[in-house]
C-alpha atoms as a PDB file:
ATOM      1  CA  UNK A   1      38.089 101.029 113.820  1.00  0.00           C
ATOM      2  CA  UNK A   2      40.489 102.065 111.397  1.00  0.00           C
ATOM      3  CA  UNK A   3      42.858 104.542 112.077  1.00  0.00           C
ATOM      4  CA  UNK A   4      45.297 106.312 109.827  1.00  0.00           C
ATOM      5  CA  UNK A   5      47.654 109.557 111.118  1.00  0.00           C
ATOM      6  CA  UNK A   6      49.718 111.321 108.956  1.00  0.00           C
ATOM      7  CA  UNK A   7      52.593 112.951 110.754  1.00  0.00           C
ATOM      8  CA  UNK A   8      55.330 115.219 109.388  1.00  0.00           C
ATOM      9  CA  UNK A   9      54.499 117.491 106.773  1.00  0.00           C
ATOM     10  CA  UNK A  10      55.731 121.402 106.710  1.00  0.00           C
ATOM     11  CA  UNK A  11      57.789 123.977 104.782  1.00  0.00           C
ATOM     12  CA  UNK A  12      60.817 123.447 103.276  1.00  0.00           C
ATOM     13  CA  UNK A  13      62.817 125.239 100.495  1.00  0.00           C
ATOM     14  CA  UNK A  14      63.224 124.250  96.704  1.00  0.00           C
ATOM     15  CA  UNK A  15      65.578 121.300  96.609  1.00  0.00           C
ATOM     16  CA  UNK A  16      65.077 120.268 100.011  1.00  0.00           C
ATOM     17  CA  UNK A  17      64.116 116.689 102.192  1.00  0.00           C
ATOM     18  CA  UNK A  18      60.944 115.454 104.082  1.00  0.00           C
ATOM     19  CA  UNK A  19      59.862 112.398 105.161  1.00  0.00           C
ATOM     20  CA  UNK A  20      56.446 111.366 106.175  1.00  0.00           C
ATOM     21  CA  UNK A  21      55.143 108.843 108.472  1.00  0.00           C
ATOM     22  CA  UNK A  22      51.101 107.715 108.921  1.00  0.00           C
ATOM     23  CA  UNK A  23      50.775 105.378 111.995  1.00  0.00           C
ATOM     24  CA  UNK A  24      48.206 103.012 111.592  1.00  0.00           C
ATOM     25  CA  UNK A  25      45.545 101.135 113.773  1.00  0.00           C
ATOM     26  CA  UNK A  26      42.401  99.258 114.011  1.00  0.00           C
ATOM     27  CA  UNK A  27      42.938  96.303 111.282  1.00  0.00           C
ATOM     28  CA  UNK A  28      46.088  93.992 110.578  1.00  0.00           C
ATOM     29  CA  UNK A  29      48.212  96.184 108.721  1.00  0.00           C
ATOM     30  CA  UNK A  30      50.715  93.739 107.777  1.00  0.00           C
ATOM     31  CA  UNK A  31      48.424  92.225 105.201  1.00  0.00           C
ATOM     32  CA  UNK A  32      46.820  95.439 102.769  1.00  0.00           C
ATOM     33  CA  UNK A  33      48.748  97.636 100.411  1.00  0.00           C
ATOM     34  CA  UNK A  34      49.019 101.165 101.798  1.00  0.00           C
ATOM     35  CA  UNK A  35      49.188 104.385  99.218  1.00  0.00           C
ATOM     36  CA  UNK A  36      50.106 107.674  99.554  1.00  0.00           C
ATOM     37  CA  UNK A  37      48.042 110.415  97.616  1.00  0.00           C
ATOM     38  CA  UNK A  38      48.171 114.194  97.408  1.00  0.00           C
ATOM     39  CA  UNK A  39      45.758 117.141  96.560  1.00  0.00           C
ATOM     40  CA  UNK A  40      47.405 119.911  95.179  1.00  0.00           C
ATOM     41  CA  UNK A  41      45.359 123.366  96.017  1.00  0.00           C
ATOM     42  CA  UNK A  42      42.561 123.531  93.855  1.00  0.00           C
ATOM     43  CA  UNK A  43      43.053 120.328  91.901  1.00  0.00           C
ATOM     44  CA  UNK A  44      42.194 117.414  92.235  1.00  0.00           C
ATOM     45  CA  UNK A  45      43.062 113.894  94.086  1.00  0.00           C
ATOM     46  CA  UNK A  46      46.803 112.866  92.558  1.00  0.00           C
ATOM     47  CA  UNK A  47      47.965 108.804  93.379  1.00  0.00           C
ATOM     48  CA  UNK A  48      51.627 109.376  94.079  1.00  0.00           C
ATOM     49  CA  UNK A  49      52.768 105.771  95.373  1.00  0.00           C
ATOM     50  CA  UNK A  50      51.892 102.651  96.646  1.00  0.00           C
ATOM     51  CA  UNK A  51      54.090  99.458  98.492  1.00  0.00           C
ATOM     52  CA  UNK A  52      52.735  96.223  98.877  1.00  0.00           C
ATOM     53  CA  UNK A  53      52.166  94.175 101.780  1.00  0.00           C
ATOM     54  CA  UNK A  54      55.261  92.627 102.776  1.00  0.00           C
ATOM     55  CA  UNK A  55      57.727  95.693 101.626  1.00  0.00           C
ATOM     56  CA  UNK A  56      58.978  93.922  98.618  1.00  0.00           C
ATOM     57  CA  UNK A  57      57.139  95.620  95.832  1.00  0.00           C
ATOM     58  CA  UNK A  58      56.596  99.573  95.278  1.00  0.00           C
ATOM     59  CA  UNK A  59      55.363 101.518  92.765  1.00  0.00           C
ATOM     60  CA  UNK A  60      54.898 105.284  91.943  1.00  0.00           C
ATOM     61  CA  UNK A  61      54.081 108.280  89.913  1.00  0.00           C
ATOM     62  CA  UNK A  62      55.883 109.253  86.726  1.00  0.00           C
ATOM     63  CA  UNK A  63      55.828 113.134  88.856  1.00  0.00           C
ATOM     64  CA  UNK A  64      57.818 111.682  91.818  1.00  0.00           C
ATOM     65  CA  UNK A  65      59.515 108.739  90.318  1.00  0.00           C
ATOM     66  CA  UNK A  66      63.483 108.910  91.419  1.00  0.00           C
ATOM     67  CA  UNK A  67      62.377 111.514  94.098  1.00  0.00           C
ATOM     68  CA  UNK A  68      59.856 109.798  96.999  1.00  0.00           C
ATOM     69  CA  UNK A  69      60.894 106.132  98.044  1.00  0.00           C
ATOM     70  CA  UNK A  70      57.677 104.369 100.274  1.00  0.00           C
ATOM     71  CA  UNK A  71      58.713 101.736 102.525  1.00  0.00           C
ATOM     72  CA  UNK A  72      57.291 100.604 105.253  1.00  0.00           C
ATOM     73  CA  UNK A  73      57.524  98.989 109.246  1.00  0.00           C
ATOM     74  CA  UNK A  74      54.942  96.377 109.774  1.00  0.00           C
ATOM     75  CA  UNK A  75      56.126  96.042 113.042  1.00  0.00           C
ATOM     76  CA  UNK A  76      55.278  99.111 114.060  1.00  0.00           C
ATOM     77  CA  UNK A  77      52.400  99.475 111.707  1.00  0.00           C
ATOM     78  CA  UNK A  78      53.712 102.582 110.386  1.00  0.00           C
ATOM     79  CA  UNK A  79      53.863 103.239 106.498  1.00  0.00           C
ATOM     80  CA  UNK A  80      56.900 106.209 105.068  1.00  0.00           C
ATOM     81  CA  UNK A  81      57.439 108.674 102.651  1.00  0.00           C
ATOM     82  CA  UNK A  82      60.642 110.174 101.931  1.00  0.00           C
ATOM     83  CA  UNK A  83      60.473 113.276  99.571  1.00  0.00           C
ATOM     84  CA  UNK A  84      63.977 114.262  98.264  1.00  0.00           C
ATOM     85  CA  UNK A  85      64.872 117.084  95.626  1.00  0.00           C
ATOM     86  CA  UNK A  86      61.185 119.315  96.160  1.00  0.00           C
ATOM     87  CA  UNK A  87      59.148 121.255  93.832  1.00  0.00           C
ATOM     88  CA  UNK A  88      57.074 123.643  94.657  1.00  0.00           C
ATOM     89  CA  UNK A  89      54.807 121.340  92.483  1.00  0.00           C
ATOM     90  CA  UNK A  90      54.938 119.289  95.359  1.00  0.00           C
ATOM     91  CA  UNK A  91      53.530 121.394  97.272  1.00  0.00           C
ATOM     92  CA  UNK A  92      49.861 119.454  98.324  1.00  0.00           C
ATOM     93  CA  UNK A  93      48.311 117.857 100.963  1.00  0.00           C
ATOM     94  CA  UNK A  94      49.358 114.271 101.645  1.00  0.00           C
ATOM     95  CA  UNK A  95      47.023 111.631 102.585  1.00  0.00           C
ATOM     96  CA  UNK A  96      48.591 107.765 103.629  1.00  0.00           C
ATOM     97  CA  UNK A  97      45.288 105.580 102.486  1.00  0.00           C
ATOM     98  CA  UNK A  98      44.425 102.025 103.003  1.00  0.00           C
ATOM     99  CA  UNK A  99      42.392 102.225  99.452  1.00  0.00           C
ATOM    100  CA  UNK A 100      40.596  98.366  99.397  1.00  0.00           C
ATOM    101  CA  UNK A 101      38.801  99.792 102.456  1.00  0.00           C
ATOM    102  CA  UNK A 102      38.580 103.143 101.457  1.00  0.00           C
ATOM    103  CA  UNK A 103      40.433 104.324 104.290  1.00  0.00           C
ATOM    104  CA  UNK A 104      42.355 107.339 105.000  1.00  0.00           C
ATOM    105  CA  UNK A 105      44.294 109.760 107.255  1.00  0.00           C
ATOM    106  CA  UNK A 106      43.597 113.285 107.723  1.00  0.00           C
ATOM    107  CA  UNK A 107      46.195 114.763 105.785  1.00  0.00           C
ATOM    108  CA  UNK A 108      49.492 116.726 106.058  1.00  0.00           C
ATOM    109  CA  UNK A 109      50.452 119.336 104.656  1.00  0.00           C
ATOM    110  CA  UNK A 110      53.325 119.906 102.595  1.00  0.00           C
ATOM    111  CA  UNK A 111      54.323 122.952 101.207  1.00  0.00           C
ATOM    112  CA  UNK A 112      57.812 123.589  99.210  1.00  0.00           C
ATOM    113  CA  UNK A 113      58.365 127.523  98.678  1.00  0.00           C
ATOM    114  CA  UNK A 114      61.477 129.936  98.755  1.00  0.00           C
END
């Protein structure tokens, strides 16, 4: 059974740092791209980045590009998210997804606010 758990979400100021981690179970997570997406309150479901299997190739949103960097551990099946420079745009609940299987975590929360 697949299992995805976000860890590391909170408040932080304008300007600041987070870094997420979802630790992953239940399938050979060395071999799928893993995503990150967010949901902003009251909007709707926002891609934000993805890395490919081995690391080597990453990709992201136009909103967070230069900001978040995804990488990844496959030897501890654990997939990251560091968010540098915050908005309060930001602000969203963050979901790590295995999307081919249309798999995903529970969510953390982020919020950015003075």
């Amino acid at each position: 059974q697949v299992q995805l758990v976000e860890s590391g979400g909170g408040l932080v100021q304008p300007g600041g740092s987070l870094r997420l981690s979802c630790a992953a179970s239940g399938f050979t997570f060395s071999s799928y791209i893993m995503s990150w997406v967010r949901q902003a309150p009251g909007k709707g479901l926002e891609w934000v980045s993805d890395i490919n299997s081995g690391g080597g190739s990453t990709y992201y949103a136009d909103s967070v590009k230069g900001r978040f960097t995804i990488s990844r551990d496959n030897a501890k099946n654990t997939v990251f998210l560091q968010m540098n420079s915050l908005k309060p745009e930001d602000t969203a609940v963050y979901y790590c997804a295995k999307i081919s299987g249309g798999d995903w975590g529970q969510g953390t929360q982020v919020t950015v606010s003075s």
